[in-house]
Protein backbone atom coordinates (compact mmCIF):
# COMPACT_ATOMS: atom_id res chain seq x y z
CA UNK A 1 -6.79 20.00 6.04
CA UNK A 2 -8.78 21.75 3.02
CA UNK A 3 -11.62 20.68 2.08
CA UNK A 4 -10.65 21.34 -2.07
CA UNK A 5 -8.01 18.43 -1.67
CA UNK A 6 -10.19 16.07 -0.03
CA UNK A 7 -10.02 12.69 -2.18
CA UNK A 8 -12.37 11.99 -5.89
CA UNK A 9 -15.56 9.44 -5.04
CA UNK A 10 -15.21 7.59 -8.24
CA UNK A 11 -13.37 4.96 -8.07
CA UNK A 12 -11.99 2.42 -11.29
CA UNK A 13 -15.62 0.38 -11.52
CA UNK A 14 -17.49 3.28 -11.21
CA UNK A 15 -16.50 3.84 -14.72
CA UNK A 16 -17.23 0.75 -15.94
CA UNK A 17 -13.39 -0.44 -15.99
CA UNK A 18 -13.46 -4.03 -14.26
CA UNK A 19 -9.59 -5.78 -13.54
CA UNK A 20 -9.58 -9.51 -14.08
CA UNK A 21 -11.85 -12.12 -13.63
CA UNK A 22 -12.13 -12.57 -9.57
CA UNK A 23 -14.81 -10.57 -7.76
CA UNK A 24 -14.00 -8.10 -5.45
CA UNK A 25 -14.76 -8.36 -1.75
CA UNK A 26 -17.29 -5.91 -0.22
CA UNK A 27 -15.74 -3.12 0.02
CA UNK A 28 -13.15 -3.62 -2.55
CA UNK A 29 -10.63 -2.95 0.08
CA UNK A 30 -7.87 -4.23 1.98
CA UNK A 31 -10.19 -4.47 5.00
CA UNK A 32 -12.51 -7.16 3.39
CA UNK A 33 -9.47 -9.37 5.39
CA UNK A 34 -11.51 -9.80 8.39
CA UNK A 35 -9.86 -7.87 11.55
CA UNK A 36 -7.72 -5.39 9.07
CA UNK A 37 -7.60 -1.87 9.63
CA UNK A 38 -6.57 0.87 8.00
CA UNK A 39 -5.69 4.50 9.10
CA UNK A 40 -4.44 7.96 7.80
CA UNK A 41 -2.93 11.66 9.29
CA UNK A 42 -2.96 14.04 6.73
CA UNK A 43 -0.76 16.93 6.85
CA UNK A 44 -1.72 19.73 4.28
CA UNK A 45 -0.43 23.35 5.66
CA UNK A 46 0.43 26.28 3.82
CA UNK A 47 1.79 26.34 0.47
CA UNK A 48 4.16 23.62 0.90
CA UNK A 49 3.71 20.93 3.52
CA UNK A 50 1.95 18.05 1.49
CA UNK A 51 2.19 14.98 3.60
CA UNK A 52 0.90 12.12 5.59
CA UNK A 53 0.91 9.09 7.81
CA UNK A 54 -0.67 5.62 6.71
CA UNK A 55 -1.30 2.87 9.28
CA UNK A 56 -2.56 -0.84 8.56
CA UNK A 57 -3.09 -3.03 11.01
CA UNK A 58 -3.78 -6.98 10.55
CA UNK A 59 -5.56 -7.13 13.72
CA UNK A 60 -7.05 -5.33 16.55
CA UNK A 61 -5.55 -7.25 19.68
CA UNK A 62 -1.79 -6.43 20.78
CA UNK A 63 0.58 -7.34 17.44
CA UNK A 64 3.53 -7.56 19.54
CA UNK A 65 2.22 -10.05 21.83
CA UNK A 66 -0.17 -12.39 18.85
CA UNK A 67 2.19 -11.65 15.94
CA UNK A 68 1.43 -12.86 12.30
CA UNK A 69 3.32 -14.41 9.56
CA UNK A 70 4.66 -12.16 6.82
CA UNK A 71 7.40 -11.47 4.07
CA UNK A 72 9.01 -8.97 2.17
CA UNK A 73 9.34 -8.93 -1.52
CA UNK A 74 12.07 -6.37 -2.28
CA UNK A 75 10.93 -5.45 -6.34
CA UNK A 76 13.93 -2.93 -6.71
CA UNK A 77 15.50 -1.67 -3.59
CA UNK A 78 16.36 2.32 -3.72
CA UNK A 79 14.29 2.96 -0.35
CA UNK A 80 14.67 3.14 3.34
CA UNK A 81 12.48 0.62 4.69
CA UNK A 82 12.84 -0.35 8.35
CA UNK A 83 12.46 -3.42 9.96
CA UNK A 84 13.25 -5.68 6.88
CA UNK A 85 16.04 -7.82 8.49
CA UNK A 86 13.91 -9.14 11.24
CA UNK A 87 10.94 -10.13 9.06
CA UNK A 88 13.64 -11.97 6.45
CA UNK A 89 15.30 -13.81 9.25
CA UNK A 90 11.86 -14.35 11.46
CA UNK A 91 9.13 -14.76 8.65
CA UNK A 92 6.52 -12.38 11.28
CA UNK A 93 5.62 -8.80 12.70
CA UNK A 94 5.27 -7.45 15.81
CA UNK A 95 4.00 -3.95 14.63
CA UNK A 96 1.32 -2.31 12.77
CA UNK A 97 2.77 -0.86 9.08
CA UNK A 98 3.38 2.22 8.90
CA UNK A 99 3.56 4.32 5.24
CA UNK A 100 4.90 7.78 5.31
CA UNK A 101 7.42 10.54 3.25
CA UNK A 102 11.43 8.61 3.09
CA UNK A 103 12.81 11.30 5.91
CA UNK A 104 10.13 10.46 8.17
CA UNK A 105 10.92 7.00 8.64
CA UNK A 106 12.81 6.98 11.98
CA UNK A 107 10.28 9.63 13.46
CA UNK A 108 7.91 6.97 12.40
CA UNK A 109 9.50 4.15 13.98
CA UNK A 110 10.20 5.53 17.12
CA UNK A 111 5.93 6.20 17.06
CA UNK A 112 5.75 2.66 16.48
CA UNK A 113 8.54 1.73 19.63
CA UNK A 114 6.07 4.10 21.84
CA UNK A 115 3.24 2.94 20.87
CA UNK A 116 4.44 -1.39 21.49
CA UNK A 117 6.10 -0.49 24.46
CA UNK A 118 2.75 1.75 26.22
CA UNK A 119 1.05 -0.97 26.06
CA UNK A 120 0.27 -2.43 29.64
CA UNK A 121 1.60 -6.29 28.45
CA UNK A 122 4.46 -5.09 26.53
CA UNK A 123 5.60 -3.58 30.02
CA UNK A 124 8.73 -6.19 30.21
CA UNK A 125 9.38 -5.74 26.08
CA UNK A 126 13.38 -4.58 25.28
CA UNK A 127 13.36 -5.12 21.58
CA UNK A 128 10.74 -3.53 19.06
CA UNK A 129 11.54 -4.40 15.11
CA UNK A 130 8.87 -1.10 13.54
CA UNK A 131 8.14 -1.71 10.04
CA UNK A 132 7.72 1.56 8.54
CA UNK A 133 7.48 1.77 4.45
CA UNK A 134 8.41 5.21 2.81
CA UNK A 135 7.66 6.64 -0.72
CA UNK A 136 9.57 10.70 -1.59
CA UNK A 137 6.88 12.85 -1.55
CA UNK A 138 9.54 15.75 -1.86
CA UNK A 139 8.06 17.31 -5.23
CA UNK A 140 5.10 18.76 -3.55
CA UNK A 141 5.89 18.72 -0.22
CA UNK A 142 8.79 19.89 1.58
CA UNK A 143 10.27 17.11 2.49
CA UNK A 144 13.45 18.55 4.01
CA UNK A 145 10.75 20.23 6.73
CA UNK A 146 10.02 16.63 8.46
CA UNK A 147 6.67 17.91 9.60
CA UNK A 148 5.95 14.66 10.58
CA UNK A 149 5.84 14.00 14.54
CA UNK A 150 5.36 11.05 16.55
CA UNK A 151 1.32 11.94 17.46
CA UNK A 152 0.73 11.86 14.34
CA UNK A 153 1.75 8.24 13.63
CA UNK A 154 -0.27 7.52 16.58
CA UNK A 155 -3.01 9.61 15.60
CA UNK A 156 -3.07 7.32 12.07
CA UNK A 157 -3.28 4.36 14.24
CA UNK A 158 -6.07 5.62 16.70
CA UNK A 159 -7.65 6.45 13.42
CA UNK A 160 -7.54 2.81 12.16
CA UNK A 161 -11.07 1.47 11.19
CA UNK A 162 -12.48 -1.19 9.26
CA UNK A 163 -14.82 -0.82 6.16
CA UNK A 164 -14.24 1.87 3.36
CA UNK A 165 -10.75 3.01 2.69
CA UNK A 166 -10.44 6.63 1.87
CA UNK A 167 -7.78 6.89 -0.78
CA UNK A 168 -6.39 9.40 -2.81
CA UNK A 169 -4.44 12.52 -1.56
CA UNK A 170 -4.69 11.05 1.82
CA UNK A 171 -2.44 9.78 4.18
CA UNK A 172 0.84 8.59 3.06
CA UNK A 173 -0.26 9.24 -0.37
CA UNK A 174 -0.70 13.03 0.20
CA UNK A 175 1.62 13.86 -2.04
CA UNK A 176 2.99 11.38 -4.03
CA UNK A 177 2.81 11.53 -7.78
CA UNK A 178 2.50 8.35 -10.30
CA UNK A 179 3.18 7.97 -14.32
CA UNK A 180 3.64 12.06 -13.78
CA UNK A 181 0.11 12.14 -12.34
CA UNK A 182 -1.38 12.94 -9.08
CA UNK A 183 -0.47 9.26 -7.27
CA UNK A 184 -1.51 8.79 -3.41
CA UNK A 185 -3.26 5.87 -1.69
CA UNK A 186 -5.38 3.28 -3.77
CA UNK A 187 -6.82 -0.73 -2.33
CA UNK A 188 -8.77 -3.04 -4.07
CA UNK A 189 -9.58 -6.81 -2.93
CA UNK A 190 -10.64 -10.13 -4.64
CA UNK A 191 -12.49 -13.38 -3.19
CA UNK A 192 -11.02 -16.56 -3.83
CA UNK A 193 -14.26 -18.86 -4.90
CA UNK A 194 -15.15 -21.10 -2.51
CA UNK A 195 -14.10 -24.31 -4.62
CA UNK A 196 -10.65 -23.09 -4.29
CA UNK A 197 -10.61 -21.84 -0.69
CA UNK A 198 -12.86 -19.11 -0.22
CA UNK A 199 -10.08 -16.91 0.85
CA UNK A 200 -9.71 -13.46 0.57
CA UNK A 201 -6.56 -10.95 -0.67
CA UNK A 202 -6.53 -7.44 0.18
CA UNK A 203 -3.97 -5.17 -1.33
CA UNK A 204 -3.17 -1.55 -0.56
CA UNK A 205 -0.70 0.74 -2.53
CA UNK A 206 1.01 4.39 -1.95
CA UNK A 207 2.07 5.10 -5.67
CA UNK A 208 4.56 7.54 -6.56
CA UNK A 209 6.57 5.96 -9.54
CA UNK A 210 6.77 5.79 -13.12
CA UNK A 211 6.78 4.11 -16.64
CA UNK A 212 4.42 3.77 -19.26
CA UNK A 213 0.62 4.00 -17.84
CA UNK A 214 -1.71 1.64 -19.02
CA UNK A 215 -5.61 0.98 -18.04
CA UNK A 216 -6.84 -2.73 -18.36
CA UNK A 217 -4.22 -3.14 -21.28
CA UNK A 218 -4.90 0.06 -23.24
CA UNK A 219 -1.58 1.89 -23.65
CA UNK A 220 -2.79 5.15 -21.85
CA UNK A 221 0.68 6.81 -21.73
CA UNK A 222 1.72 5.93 -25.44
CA UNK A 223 -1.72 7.77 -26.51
CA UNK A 224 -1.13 10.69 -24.29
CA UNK A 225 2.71 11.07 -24.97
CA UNK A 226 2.62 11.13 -21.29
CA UNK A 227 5.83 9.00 -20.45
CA UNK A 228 9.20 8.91 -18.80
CA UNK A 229 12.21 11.22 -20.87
CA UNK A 230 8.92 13.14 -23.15
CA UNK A 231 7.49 15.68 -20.95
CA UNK A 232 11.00 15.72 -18.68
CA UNK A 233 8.73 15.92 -15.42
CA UNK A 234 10.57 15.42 -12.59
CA UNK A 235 9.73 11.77 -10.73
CA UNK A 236 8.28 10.68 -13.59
CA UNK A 237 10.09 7.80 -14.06
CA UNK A 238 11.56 7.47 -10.47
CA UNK A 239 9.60 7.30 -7.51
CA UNK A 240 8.90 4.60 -5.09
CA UNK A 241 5.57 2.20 -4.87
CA UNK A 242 4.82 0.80 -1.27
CA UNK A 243 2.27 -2.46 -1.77
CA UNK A 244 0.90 -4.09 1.45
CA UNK A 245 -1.01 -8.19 1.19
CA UNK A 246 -3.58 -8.85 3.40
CA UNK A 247 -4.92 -12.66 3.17
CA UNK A 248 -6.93 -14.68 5.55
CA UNK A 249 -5.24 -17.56 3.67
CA UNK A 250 -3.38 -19.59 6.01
CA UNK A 251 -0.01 -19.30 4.75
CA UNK A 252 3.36 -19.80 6.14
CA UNK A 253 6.31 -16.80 5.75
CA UNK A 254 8.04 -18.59 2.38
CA UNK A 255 4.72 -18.38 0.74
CA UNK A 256 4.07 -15.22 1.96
CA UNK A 257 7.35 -14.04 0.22
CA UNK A 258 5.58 -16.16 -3.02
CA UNK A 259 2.85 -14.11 -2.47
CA UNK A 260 4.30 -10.98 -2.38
CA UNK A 261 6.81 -11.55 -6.00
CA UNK A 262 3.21 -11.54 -7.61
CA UNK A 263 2.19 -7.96 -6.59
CA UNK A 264 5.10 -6.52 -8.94
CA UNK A 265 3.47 -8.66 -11.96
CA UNK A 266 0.28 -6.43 -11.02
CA UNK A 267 2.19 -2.91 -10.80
CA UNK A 268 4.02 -4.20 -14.15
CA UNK A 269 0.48 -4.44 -16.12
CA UNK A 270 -0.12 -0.63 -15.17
CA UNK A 271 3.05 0.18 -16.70
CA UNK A 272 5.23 0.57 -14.20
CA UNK A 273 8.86 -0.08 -14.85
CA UNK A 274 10.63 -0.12 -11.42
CA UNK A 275 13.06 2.47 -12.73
CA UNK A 276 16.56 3.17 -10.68
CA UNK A 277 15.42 5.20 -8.13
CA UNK A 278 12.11 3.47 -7.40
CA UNK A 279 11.54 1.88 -3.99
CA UNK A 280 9.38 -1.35 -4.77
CA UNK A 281 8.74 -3.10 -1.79
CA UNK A 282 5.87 -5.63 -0.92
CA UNK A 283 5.13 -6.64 2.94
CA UNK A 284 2.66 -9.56 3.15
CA UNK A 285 0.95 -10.78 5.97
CA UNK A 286 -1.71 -13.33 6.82
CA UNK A 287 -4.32 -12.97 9.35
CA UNK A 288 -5.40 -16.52 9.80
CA UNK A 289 -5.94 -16.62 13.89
CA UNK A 290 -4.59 -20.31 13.70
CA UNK A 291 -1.37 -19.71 12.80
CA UNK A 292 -0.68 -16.32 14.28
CA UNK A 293 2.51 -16.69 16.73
CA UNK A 294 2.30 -15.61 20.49
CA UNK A 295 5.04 -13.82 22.13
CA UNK A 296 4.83 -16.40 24.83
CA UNK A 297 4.06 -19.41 25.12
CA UNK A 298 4.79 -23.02 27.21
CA UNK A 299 4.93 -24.98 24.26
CA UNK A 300 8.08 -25.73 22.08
CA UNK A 301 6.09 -25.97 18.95
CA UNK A 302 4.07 -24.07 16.81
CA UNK A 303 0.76 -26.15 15.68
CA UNK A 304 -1.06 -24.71 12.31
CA UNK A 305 -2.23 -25.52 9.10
CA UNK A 306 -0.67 -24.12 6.30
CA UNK A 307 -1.40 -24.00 2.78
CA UNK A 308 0.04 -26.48 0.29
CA UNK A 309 2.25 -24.87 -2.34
CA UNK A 310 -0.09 -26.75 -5.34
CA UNK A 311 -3.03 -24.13 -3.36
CA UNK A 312 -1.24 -21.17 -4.16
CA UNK A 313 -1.89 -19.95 -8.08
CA UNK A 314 -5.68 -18.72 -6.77
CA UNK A 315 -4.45 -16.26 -4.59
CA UNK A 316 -1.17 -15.51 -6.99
CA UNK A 317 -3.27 -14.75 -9.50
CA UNK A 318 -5.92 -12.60 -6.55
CA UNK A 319 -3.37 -10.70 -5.80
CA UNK A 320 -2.02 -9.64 -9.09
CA UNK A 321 -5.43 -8.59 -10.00
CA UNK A 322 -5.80 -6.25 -6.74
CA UNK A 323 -2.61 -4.62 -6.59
CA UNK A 324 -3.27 -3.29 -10.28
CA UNK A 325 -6.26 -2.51 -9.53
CA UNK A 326 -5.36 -0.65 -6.53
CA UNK A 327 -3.05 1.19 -8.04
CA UNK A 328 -5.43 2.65 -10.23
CA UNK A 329 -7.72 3.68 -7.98
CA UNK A 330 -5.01 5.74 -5.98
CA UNK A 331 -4.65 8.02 -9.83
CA UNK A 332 -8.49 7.65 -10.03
CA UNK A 333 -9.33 9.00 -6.70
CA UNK A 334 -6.85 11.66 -6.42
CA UNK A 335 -7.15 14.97 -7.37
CA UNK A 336 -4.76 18.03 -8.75
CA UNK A 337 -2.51 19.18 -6.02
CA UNK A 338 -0.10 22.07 -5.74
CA UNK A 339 2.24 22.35 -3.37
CA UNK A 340 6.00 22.94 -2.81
CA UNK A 341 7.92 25.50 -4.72
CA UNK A 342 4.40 26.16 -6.44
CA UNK A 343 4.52 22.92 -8.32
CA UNK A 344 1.32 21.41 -9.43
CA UNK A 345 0.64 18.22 -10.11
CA UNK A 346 -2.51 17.38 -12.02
CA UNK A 347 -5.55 14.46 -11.87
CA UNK A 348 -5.48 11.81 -14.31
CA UNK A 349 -7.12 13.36 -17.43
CA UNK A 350 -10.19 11.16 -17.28
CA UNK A 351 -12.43 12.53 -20.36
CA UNK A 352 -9.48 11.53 -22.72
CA UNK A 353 -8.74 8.11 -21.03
CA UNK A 354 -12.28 7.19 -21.25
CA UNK A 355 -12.55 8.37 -24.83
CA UNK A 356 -9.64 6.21 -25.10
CA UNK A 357 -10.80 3.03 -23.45
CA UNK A 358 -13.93 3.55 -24.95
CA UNK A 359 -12.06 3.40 -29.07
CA UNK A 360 -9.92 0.52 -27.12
CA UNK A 361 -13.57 -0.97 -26.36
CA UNK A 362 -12.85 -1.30 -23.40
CA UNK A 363 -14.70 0.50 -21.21
């Protein structure tokens, strides 16, 4: 890795530029979910490997054998995600998520069959259903390569920690590019008040589509003439956006899939369009112990709690709020990359979209 594309430290709020009306969690990342992780590889050699691996996990124990309700929201469907099917027909995973470049995915979900089945109570296990999420990374990297190998799933796995998310040109994000900008990995999280739940919704985000950027409403790309069919950069318009829900919320798979509809409301007020060729897909997941489903188990039933739809518009509106902000904290923390071919790919401008928010007041 070199140091001189190491990820930007100033995030969105740093400059003042606040999404919504929920507060944040801690960390302002999808591992204020209690028991989420979050790792990255990233793969930066030469003058034209750009890439990476991005693992979340929605707990620490054994997913296979305590696995947790989810959904998956398919925005606009030009992608190769894995594992899909089972989730639909199941409403759970058995896997940690895995984000990486589109031709990595089955080198990524053979990682993720290694890594279930190495595990000492997985040792009778025949049947593995990886989710693995993919955005084309194949302007600045050379994709056609597939430099990505099996340790180095694992490796983002191993690496998966709690606490600040490093985002940017990191991971999975490596070398994406969003609105015709440097793109990569961006999270944000909001706190449900307690009145209403106390729950909390983490989102995280590999951007690399396009449309129309705007920041908190101000029409960024209009200003800039910076838009799809203007400037004729290519994957400006297309692209893919990968957007992963965390929630403590106890909520069943349907909801989950309610859920995880709201996240493209949040990607639509940055601009995005969900052109042809964009891969839009949201996986949500809650990490509520109570409801989590064993592998095996005596009983014919499963006992939980779940949330009543008339709870839901809180954390609709929670996670709205974090996936746009999340996606603008993957352009705000990246940085100018070059790369394949000797593209280049450069950092949001941010003197002349604070100068803008500022005349927008607000900043």
């Amino acid at each position: 890795m070199h140091n001189s594309f190491v990820a930007q430290t100033k995030r969105l709020r740093s400059y003042g530029i606040n999404i919504g009306v929920l507060k944040p969690g801690k960390n302002n990342a999808i591992t204020d979910v209690e028991g989420v992780k979050v790792g990255h590889y990233t793969l930066i050699d030469g003058d034209s490997i750009r890439t990476g691996v991005t693992a979340i996990l929605p707990h620490t124990g054994n997913i296979f054998q305590q696995k947790v309700p989810a959904a998956i929201y398919i925005g606009n469907g030009f992608g190769k995600l894995t594992g899909y099917s089972q989730v639909e027909e199941l409403g759970n995973i058995e896997t940690p998520i895995i984000l990486t470049n589109t031709l990595s995915v089955p080198t990524a979900s053979n990682a993720l069959i290694s890594y279930t089945l190495q595990q000492k109570e997985n040792k009778n296990v025949r049947s593995v259903n990886p989710i693995v999420g993919e955005t084309n990374d194949g302007w600045l990297n050379d994709i056609r390569g597939r430099h990505i190998k099996e340790e180095h799933v694992i490796t983002a796995i191993n690496n998966a920690a709690a606490g600040i998310v490093e985002e940017g040109n990191v991971g999975a994000g490596t070398g994406t590019v969003c609105f015709g900008y440097k793109g990569g990995i961006g999270t944000s999280s909001r706190k449900i008040p307690q009145s209403l739940g106390g729950y909390t919704v983490g989102v995280l985000v590999q951007t690399n589509f396009g449309g129309v950027l705007q920041i908190n409403g101000v029409p960024i790309g209009k200003e800039l003439n910076r838009y799809p069919f203007w400037d004729k950069i290519e994957g400006s318009a297309d692209g893919s956006c990968m957007i992963i829900i965390m929630t403590d919320a106890p909520l069943s798979a349907r909801n989950l899939k309610r859920l995880a509809k709201r996240a493209m409301l949040g990607l639509a007020k940055t601009g995005g369009i969900a052109s042809n060729g964009s891969g839009d897909y949201v996986i949500a997941v809650s990490t509520d112990k109570s409801i989590s489903i064993p592998y095996r188990t005596n009983s014919m039933f499963n006992k939980s709690n779940v949330l009543r739809n008339g709870s839901m518009t809180p954390l609709f509106m929670a996670t709205i709020e974090a996936t746009e902000e999340a996606i603008l904290n993957s352009l705000f923390m990246a940085q100018t990359m070059s790369g394949r071919a000797g593209h280049t790919i450069e950092s949001l401008p941010l003197k002349k979209i604070l100068k803008l928010m500022k005349l927008y007041n607000k900043h």
